[in-house]
N, C-alpha and C. Protein backbone atom coordinates (compact mmCIF):
# COMPACT_ATOMS: atom_id res chain seq x y z
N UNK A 1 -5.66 -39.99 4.14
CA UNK A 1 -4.85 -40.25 5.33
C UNK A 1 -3.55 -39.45 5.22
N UNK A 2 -3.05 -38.81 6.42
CA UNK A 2 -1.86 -38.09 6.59
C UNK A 2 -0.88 -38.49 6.49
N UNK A 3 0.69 -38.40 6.10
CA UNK A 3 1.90 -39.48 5.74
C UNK A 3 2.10 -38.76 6.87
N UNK A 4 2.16 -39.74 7.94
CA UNK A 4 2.52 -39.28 9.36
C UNK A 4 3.84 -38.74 9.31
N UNK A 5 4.78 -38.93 8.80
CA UNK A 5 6.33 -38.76 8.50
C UNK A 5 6.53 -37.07 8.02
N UNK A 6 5.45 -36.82 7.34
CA UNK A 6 5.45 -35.47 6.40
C UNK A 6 4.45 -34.24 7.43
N UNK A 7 3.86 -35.41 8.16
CA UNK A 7 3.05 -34.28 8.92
C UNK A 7 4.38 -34.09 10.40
N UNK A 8 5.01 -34.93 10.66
CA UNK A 8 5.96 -34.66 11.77
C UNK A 8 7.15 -33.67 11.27
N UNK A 9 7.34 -34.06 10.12
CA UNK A 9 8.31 -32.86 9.18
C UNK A 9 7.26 -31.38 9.61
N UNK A 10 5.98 -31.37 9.38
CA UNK A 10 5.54 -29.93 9.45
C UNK A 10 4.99 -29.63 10.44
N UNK A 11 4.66 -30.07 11.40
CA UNK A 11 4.69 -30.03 12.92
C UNK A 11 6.19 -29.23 13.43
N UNK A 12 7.47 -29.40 12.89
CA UNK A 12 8.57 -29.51 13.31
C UNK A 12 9.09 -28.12 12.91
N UNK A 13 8.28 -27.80 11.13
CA UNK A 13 8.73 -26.59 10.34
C UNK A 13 7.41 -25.43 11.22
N UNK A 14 6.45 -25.73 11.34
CA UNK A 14 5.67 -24.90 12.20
C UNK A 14 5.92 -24.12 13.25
N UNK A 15 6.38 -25.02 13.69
CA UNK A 15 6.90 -24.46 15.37
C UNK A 15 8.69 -23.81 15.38
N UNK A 16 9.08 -24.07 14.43
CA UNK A 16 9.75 -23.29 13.89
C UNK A 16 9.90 -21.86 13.51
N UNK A 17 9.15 -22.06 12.72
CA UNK A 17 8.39 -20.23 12.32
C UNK A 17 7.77 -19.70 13.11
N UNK A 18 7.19 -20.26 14.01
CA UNK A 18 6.54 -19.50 15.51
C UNK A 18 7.99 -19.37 16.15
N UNK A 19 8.56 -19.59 16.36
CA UNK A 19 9.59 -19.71 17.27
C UNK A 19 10.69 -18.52 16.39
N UNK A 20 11.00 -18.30 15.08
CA UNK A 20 11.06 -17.35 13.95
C UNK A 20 11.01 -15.89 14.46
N UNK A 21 10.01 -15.70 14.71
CA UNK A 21 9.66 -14.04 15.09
C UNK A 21 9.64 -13.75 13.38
N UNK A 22 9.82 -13.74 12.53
CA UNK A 22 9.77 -13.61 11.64
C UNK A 22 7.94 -13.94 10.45
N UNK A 23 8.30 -13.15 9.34
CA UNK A 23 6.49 -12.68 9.12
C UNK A 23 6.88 -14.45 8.27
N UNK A 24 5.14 -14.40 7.72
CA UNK A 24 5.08 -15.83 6.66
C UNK A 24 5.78 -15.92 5.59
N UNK A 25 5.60 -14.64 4.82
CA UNK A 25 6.21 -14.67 3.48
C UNK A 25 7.64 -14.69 3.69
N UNK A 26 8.59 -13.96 4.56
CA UNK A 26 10.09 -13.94 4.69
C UNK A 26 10.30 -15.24 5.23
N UNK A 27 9.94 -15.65 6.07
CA UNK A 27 10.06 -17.55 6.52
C UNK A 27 9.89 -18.36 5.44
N UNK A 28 8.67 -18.39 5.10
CA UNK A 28 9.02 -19.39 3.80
C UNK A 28 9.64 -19.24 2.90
N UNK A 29 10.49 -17.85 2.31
CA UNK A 29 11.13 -17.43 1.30
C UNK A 29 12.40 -17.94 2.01
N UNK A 30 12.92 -17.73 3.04
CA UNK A 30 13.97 -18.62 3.46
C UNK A 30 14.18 -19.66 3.49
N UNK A 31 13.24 -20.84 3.87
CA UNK A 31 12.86 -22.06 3.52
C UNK A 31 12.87 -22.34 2.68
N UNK A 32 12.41 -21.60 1.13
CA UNK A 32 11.87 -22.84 -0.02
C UNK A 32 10.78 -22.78 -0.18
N UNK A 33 9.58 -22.75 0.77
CA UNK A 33 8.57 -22.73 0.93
C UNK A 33 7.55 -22.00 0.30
N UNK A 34 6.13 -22.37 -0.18
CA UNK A 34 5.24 -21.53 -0.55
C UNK A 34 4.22 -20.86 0.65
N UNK A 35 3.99 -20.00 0.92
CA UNK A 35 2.60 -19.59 1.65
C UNK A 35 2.17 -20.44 1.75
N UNK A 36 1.22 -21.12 0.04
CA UNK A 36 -0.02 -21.95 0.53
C UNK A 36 0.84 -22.99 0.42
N UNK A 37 1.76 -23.94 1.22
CA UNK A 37 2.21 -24.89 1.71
C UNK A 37 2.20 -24.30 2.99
N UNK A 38 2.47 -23.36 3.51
CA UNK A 38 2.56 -23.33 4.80
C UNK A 38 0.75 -23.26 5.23
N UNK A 39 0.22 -22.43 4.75
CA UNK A 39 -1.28 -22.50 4.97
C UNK A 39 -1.82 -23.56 5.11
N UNK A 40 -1.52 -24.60 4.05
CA UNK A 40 -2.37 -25.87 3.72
C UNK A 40 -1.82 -26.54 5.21
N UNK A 41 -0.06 -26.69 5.38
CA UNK A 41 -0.52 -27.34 6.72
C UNK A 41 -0.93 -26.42 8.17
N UNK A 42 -0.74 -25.41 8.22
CA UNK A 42 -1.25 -25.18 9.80
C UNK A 42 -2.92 -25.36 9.78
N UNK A 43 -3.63 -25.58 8.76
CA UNK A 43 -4.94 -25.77 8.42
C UNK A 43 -4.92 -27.57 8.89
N UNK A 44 -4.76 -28.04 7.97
CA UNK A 44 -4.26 -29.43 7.90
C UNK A 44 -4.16 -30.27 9.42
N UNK A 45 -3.10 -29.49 10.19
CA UNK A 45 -2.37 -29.63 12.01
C UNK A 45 -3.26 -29.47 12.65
N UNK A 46 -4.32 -28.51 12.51
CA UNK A 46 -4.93 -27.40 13.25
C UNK A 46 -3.91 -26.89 14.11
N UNK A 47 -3.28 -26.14 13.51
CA UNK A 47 -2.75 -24.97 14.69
C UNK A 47 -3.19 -23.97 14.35
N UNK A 48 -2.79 -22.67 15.48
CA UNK A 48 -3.41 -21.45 15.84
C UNK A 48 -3.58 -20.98 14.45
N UNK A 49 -4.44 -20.12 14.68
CA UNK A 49 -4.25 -19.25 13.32
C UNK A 49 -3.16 -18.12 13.64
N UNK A 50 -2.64 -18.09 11.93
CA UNK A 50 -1.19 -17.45 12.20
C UNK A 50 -1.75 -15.49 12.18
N UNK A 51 -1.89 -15.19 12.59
CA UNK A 51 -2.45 -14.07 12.82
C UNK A 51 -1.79 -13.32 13.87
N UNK A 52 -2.06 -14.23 14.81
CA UNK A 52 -1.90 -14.04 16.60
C UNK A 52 -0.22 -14.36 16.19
N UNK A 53 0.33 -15.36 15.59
CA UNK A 53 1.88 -15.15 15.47
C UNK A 53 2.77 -13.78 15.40
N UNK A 54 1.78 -12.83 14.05
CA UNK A 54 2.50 -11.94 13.62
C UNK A 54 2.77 -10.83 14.74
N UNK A 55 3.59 -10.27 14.22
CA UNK A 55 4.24 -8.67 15.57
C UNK A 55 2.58 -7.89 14.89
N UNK A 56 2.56 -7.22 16.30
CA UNK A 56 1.98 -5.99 15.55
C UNK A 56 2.88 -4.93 15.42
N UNK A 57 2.17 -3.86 14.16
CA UNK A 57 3.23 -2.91 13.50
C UNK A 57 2.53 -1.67 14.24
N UNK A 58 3.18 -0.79 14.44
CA UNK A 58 2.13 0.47 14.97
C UNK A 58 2.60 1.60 13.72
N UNK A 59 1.48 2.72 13.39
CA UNK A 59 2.07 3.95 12.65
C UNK A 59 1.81 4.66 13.20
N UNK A 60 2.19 5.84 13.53
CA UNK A 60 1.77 7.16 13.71
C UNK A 60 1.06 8.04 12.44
N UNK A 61 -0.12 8.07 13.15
CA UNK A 61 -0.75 9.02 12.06
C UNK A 61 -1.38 10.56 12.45
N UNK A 62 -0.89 11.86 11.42
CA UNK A 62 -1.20 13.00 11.85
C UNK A 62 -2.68 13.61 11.82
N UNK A 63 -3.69 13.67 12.37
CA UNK A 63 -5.05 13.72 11.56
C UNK A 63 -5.22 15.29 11.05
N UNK A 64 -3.90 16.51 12.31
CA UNK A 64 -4.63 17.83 11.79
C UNK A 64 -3.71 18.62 10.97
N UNK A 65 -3.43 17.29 10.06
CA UNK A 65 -2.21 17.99 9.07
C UNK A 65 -4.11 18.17 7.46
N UNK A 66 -4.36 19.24 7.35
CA UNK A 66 -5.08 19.79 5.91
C UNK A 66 -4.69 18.90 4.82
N UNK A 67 -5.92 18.52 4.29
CA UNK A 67 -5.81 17.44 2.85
C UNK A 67 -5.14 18.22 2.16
N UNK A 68 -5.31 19.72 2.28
CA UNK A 68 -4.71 20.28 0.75
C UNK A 68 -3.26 20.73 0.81
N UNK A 69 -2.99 20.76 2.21
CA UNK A 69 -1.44 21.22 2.63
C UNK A 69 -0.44 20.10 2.31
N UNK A 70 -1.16 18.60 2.33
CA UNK A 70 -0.75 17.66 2.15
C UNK A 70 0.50 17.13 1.13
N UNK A 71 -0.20 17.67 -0.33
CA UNK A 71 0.03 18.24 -2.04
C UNK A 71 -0.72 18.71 -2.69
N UNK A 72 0.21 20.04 -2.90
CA UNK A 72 -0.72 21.16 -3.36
C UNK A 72 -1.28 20.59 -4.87
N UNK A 73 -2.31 21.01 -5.37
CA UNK A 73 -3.14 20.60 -6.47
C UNK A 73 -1.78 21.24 -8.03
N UNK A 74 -1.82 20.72 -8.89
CA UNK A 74 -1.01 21.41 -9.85
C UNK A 74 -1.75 22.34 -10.78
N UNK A 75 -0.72 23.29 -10.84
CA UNK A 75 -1.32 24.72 -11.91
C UNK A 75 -1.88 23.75 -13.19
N UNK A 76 -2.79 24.05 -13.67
CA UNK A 76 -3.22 23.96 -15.56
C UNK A 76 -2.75 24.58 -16.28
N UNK A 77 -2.56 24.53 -17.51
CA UNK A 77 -1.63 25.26 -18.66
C UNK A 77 -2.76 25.14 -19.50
N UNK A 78 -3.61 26.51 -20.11
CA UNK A 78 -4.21 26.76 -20.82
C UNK A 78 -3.20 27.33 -22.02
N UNK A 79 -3.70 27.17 -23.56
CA UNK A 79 -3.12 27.47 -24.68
C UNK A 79 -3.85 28.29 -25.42
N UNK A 80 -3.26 29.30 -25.60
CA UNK A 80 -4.44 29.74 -27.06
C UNK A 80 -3.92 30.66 -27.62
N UNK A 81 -3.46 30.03 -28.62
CA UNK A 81 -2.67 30.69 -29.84
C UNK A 81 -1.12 30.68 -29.34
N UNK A 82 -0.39 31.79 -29.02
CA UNK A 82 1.12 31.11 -29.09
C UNK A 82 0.86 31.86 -27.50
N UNK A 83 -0.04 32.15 -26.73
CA UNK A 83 0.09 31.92 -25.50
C UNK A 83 -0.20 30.73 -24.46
N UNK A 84 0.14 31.14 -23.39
CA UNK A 84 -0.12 30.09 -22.08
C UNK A 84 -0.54 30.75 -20.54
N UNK A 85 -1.52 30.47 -20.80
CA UNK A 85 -2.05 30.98 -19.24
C UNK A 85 -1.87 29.97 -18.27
N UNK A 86 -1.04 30.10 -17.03
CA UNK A 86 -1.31 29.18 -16.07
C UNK A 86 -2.21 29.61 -14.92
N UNK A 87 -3.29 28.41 -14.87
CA UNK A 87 -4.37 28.78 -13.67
C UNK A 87 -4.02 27.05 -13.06
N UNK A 88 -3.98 28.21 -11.42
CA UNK A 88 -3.54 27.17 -10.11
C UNK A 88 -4.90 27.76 -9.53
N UNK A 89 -4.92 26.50 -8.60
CA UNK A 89 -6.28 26.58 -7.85
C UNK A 89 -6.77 27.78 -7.05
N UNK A 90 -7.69 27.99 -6.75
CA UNK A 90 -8.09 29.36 -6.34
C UNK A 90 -8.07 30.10 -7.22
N UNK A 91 -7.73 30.26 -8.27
CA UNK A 91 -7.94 31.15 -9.40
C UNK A 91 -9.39 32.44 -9.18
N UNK A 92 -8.86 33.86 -9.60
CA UNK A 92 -9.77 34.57 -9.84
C UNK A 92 -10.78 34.44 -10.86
N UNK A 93 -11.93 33.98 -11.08
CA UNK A 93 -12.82 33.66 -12.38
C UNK A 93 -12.68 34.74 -13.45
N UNK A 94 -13.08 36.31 -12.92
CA UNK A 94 -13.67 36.98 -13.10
C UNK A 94 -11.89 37.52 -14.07
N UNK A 95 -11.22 37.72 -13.16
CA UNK A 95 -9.78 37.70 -13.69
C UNK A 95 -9.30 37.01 -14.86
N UNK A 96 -9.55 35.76 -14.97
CA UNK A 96 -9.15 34.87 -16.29
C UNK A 96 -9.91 35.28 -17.41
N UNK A 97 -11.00 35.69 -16.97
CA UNK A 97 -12.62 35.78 -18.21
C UNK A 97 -11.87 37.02 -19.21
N UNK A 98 -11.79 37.80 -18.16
CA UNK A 98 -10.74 39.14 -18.75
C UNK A 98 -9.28 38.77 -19.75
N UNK A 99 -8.47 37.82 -19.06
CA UNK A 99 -7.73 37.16 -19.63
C UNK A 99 -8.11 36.99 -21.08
N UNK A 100 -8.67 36.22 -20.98
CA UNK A 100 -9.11 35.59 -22.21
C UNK A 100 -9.73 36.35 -23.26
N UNK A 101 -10.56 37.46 -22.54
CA UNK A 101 -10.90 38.58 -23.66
C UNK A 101 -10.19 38.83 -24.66
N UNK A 102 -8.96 39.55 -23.30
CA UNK A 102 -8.01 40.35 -24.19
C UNK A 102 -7.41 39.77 -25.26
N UNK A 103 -7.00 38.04 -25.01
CA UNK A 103 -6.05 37.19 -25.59
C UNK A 103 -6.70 36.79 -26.77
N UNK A 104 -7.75 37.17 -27.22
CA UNK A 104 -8.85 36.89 -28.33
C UNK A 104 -8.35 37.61 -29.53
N UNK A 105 -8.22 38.97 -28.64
CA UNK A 105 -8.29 40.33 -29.23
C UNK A 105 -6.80 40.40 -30.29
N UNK A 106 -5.92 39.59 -29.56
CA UNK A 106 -4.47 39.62 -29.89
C UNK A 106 -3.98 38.76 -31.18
């Protein structure tokens, strides 16, 4: 059975926070309050689900901005011996292979 007294207390804090404009977690952090105290009663009341309370947020999103233009991939730092080759993406294969010949040789 409901302590009618405690459910008129949250009847009172409910309509409150609807009335708030404000999200769940910043309301009850102002309050005192936990989430799942506030959950347990609008469950409890049956009131709306708090969903339909919240603002909606809008973003703007760019779709014909290139994944790779986005951030560029980072160069590798190859070692060998007291050198350092840096290979960034796109790299010539055929170019490094040579690289590395020579750097054998040295």
């Amino acid at each position: 059975m409901i302590d009618t007294g405690l459910a008129d207390l949250w009847k009172k804090r409910l309509a409150e926070y609807k009335a708030s404009g404000k999200s769940i977690t910043a309301w009850c952090k102002e309050q005192g309050l936990t989430e799942g105290q506030y959950h347990y009663w609008r469950r409890k009341l049956g009131s709306e689900p708090t969903i339909i309370d919240q603002p909606v947020k809008w973003v703007a999103v760019d779709l014909n901005v290139p994944a790779e233009k986005e951030r560029p991939a980072d160069p590798i730092a190859v070692h060998i011996g007291q050198f350092t080759v840096e290979v960034k993406p796109g790299f010539d294969e055929s170019l490094l292979r040579n690289i590395f010949k020579v750097l054998k040789t040295v």
